[in-house]
Protein backbone atom coordinates (compact mmCIF):
# COMPACT_ATOMS: atom_id res chain seq x y z
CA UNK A 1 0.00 0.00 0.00
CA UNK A 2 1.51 3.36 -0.78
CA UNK A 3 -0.05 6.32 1.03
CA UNK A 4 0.82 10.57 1.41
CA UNK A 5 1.60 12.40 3.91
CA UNK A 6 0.83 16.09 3.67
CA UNK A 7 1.77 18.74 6.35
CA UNK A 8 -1.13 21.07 8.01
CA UNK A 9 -0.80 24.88 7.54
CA UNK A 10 -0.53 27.96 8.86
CA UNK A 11 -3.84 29.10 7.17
CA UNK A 12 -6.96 26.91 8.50
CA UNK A 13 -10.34 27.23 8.95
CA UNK A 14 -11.72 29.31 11.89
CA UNK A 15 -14.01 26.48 13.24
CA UNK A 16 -14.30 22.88 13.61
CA UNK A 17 -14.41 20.45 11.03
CA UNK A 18 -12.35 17.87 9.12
CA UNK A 19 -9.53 17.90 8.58
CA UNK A 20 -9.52 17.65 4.92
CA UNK A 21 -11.54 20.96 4.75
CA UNK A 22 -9.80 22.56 7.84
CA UNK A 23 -6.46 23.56 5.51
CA UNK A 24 -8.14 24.61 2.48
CA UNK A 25 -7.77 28.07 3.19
CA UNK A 26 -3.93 27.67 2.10
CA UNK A 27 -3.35 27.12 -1.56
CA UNK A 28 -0.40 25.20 -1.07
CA UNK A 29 -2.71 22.57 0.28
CA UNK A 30 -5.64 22.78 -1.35
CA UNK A 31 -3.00 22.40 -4.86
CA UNK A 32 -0.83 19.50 -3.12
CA UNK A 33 -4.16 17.51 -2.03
CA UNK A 34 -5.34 18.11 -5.85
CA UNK A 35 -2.09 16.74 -6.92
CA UNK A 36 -1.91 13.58 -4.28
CA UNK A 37 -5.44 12.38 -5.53
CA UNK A 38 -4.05 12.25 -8.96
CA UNK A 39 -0.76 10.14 -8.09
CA UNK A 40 -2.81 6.88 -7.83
CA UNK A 41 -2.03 6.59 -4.11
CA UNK A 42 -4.11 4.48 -1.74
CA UNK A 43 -4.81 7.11 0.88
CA UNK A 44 -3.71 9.94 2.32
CA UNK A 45 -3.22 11.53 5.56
CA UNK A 46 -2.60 15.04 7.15
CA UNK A 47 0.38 15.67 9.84
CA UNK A 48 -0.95 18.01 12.83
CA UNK A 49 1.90 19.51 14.84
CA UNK A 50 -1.17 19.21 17.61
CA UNK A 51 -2.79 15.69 16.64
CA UNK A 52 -0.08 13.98 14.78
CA UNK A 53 -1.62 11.65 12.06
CA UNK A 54 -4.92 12.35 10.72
CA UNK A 55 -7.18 10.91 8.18
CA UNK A 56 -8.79 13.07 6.00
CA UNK A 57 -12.47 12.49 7.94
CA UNK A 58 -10.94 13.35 11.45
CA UNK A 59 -13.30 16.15 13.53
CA UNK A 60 -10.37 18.49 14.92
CA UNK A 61 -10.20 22.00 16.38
CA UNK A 62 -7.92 24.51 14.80
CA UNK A 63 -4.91 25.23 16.30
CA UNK A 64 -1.73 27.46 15.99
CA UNK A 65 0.99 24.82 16.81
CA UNK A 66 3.73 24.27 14.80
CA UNK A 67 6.79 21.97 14.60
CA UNK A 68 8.67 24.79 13.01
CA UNK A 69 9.10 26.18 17.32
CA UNK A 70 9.31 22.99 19.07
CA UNK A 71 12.24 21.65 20.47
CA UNK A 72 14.27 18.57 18.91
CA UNK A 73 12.43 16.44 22.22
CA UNK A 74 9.48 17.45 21.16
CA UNK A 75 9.90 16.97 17.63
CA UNK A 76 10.87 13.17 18.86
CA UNK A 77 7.99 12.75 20.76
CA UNK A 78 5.61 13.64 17.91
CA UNK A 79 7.39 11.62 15.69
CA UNK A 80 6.98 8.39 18.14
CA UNK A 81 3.19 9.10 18.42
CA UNK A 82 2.61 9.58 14.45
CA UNK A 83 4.30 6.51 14.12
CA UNK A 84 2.32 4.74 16.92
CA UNK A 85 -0.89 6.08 14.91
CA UNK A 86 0.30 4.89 11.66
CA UNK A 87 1.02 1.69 13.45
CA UNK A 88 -2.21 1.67 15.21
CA UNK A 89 -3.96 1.90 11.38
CA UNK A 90 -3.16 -1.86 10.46
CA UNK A 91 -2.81 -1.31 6.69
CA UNK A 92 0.24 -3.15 5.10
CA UNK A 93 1.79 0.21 3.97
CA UNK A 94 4.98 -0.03 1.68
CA UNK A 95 5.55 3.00 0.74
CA UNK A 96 5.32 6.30 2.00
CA UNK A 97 5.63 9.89 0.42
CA UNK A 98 5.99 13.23 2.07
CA UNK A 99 4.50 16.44 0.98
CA UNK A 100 5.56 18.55 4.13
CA UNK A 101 8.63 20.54 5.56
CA UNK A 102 11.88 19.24 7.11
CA UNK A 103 11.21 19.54 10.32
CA UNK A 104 7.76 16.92 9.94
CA UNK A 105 9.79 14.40 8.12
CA UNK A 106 12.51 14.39 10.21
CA UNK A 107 12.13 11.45 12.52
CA UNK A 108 9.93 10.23 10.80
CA UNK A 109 11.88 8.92 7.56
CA UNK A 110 14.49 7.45 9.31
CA UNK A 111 12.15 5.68 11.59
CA UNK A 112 10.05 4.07 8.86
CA UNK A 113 13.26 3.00 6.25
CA UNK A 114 14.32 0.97 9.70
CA UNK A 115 11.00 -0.62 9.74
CA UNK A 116 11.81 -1.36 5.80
CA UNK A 117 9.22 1.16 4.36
CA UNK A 118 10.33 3.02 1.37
CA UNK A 119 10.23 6.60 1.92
CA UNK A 120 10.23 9.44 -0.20
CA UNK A 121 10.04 12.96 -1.21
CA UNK A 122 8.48 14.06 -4.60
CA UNK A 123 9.26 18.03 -4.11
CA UNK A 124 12.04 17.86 -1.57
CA UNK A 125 14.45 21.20 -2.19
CA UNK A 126 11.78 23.01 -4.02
CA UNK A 127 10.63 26.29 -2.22
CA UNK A 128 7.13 27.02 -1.93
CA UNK A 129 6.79 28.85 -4.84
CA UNK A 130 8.32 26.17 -6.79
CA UNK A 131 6.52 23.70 -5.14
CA UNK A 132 2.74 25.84 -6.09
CA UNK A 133 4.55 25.96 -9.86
CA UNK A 134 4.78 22.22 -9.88
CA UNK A 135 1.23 21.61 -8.42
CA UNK A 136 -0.21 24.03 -11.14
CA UNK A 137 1.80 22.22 -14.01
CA UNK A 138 1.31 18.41 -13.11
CA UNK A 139 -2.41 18.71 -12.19
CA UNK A 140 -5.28 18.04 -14.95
């Protein structure tokens, strides 16, 4: 099974609600989730500095947090429980691509290769702008 992982955003909704439609404020989101749904991927999943993993039907709150301030212990500790939920899913996943920043992938890559997942990242050392570009051009 090969699934996405797509970083929340700054930019949310106001209210609660999924969190598929809680990030479609941001266009880098709304364009990467347009994108991911064209790849041919099983699923796809959201990472929440504040809730970790979450499919696309999840009820959350919004919320400001951010992995971009945390502390590398921190960082850790979200890592472990995103892997704990992915875990906790029970799907045979195989593969596993990342649409989000550095600092979500960080512990997270190295953590799943060791548990003999394939890992990857599609736009890795594009900047956002680049990354929007791509979305626009690869996206019927």
């Amino acid at each position: 099974m090969k699934i996405a992982l797509v970083s929340c955003t700054k930019l949310k909704a106001s209210y609660p609600c999924t969190a598929r439609e809680m990030y479609q404020e941001s266009t880098l989101f709304k364009k990467a989730v347009n994108f991911i749904e064209q790849q041919g991927y099983d699923d796809w999943y959201v990472l929440s500095a504040k809730y970790g993993l979450l499919r696309q039907k999840d009820l959350i709150e919004p919320s400001d947090l951010t992995l971009n301030t945390m502390k590398v212990s921190e960082r850790r500790k979200w890592s472990e429980m995103v892997i704990k939920q992915l875990e906790d899913l029970q799907l045979d996943i195989t593969n596993v691509d990342f649409y989000a920043g550095a600092k979500y992938r960080e512990y997270l890559i190295p953590t799943l290769t060791k548990k003999g997942l394939t890992c990857n990242v599609p736009l890795e050392g594009k900047a956002i702008g680049e990354q929007l570009s791509y979305y626009t051009t690869h996206t019927r």
